[in-house]
N, C-alpha and C. Protein backbone atom coordinates (compact mmCIF):
# COMPACT_ATOMS: atom_id res chain seq x y z
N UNK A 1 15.35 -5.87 -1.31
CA UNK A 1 14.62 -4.63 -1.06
C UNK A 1 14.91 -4.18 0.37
N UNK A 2 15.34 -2.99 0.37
CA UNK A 2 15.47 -2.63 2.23
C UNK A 2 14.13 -1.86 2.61
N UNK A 3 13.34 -1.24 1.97
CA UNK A 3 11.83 -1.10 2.75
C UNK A 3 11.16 -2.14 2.78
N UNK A 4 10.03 -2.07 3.47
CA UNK A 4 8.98 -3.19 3.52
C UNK A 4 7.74 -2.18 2.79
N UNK A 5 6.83 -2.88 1.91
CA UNK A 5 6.08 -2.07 1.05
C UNK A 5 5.55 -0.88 1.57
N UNK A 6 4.94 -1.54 3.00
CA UNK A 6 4.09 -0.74 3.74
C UNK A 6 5.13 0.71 4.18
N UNK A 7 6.14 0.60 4.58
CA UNK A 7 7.18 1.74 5.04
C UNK A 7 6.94 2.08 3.71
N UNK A 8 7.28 1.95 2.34
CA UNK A 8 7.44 3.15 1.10
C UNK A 8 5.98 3.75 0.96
N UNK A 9 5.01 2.76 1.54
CA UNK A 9 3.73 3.30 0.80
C UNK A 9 2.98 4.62 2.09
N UNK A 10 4.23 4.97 3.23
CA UNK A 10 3.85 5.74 4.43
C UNK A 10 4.34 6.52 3.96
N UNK A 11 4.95 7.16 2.95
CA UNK A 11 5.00 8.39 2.64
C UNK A 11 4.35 9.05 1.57
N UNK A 12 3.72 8.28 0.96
CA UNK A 12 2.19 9.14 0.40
C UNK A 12 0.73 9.46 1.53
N UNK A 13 1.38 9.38 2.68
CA UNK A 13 0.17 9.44 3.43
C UNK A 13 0.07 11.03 3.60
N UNK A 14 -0.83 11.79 3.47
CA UNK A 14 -1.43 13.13 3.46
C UNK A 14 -2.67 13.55 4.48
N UNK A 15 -2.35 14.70 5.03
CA UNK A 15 -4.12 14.90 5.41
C UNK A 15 -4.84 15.30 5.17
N UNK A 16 -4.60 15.80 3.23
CA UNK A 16 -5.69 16.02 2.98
C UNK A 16 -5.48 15.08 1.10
N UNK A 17 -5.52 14.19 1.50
CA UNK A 17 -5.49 13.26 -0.16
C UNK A 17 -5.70 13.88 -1.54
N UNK A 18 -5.05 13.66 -2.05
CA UNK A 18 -5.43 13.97 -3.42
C UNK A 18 -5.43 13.35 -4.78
N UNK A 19 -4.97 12.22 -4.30
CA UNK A 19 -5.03 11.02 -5.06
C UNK A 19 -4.92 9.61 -4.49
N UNK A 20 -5.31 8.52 -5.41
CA UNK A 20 -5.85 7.65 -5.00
C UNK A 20 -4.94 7.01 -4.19
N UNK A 21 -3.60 6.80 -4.25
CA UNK A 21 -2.23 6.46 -4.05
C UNK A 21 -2.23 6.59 -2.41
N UNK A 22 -2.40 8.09 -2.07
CA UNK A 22 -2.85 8.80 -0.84
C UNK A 22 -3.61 8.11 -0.32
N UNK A 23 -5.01 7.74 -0.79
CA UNK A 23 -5.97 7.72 0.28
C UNK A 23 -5.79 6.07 0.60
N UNK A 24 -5.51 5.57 -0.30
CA UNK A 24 -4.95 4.11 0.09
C UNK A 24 -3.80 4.55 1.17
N UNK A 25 -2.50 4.77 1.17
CA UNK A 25 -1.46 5.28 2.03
C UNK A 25 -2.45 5.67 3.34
N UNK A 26 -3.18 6.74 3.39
CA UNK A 26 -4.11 6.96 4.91
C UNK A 26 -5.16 5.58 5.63
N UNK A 27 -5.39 4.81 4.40
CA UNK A 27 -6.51 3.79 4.66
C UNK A 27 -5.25 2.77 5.47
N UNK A 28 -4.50 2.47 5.08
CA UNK A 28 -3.42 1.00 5.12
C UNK A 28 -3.05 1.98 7.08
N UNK A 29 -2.52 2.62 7.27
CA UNK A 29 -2.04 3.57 8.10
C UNK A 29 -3.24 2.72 9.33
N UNK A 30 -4.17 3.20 9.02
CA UNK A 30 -5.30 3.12 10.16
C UNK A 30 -5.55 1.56 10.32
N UNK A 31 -5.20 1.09 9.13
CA UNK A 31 -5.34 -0.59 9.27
C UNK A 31 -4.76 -1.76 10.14
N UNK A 32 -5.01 -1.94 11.59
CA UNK A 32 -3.68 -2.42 12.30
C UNK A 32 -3.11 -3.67 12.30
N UNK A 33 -4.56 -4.71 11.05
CA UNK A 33 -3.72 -5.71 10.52
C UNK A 33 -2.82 -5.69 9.28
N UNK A 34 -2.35 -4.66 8.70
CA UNK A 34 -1.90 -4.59 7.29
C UNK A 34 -0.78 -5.37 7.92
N UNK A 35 -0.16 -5.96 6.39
CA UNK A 35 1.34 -6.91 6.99
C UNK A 35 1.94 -5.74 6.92
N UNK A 36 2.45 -5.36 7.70
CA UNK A 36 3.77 -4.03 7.54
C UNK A 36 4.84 -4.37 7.33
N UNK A 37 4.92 -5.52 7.99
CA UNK A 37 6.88 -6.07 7.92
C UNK A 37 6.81 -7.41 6.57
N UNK A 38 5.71 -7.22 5.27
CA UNK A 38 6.15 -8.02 4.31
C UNK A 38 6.28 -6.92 2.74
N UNK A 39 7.40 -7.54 2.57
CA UNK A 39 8.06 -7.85 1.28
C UNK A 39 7.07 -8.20 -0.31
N UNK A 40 6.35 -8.96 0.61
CA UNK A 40 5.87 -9.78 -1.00
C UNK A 40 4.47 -9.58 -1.31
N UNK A 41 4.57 -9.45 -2.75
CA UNK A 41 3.19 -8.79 -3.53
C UNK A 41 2.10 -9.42 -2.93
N UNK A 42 2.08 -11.00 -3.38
CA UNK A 42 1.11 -11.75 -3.32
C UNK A 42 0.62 -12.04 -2.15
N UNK A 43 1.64 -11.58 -1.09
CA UNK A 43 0.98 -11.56 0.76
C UNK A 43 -0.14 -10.20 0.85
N UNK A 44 0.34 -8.83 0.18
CA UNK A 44 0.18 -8.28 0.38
C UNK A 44 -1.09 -7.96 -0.63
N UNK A 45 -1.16 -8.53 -1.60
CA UNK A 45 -2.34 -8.62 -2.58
C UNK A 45 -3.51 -9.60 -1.89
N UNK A 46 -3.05 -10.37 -1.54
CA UNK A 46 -4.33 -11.38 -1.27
C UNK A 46 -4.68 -11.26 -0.18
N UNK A 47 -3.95 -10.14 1.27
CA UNK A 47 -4.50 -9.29 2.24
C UNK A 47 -5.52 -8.71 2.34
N UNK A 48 -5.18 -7.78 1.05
CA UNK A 48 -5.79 -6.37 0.41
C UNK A 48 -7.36 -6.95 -0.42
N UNK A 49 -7.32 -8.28 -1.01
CA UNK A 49 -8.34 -9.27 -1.45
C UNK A 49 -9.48 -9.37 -0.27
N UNK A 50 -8.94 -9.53 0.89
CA UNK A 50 -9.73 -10.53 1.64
C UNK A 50 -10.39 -9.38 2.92
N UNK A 51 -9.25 -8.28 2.78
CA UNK A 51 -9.65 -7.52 3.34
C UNK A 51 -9.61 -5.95 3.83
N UNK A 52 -9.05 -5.73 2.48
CA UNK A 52 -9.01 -4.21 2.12
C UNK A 52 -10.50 -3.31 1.50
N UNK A 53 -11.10 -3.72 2.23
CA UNK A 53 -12.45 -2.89 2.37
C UNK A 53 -12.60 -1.52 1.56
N UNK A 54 -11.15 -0.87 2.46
CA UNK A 54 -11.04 0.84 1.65
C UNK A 54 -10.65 0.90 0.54
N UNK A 55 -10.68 -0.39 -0.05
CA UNK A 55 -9.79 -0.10 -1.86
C UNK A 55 -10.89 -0.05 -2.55
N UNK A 56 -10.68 0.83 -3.03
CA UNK A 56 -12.09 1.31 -4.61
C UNK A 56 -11.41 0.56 -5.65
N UNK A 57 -10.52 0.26 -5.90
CA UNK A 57 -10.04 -0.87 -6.73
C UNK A 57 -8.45 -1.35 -6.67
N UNK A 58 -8.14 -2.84 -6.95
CA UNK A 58 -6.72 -3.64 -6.65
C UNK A 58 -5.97 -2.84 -7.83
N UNK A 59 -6.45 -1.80 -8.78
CA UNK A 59 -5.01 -1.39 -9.81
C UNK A 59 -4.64 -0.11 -9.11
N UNK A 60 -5.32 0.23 -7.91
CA UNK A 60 -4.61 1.35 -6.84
C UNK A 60 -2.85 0.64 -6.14
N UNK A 61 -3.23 -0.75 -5.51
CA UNK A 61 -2.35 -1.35 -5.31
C UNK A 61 -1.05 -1.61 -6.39
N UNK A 62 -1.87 -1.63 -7.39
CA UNK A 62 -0.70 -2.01 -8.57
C UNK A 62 0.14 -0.66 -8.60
N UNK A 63 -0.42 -0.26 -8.61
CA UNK A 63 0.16 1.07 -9.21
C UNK A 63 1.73 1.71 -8.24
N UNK A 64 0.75 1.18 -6.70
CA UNK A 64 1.57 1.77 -5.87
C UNK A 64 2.77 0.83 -5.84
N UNK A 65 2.46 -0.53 -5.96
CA UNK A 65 3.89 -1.77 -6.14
C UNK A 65 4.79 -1.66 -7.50
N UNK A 66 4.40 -0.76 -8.26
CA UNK A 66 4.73 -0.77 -9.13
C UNK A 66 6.40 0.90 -8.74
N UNK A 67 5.57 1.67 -8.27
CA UNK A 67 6.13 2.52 -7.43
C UNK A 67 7.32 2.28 -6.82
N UNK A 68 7.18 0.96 -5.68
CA UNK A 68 7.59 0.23 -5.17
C UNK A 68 8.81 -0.03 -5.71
N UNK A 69 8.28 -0.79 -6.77
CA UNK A 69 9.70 -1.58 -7.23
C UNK A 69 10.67 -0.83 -7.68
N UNK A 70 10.33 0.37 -8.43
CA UNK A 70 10.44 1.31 -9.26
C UNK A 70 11.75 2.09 -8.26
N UNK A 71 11.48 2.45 -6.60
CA UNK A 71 12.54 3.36 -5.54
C UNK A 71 13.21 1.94 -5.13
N UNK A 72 13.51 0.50 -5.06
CA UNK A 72 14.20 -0.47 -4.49
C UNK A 72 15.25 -0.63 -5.74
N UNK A 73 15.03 -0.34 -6.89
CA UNK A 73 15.87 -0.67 -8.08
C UNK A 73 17.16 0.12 -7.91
């Protein structure tokens, strides 16, 4: 993969959201522990577990890794 999740998931960032994808993308942005420089789901899932506060729910994340994998292919 040549992005790191966090770089693909900075371009759904908006200023004015309109979906959930977005407001996660603005939440992670402001977050200054997000891993930015990882690769891997399960770092980045069990982050988002322990301390992704702004997630109204983990199938926002899915969705967006799913995204993810979807522009590295």
């Amino acid at each position: 993969m040549s992005k790191t999740f966090y770089h693909f998931l900075m371009k759904y960032r908006h200023p004015e959201p309109k979906d959930s994808i977005s407001h996660f993308a603005n939440h992670a942005y402001e977050d200054h522990s997000f891993p930015k420089t990882s690769y891997d789901y399960d770092e980045i899932s069990s982050y988002l577990e322990l301390n992704g506060t702004y997630m109204e729910s983990m199938s926002v994340f899915d969705e967006a890794w799913q995204l993810y994998v979807l522009s590295e292919s």
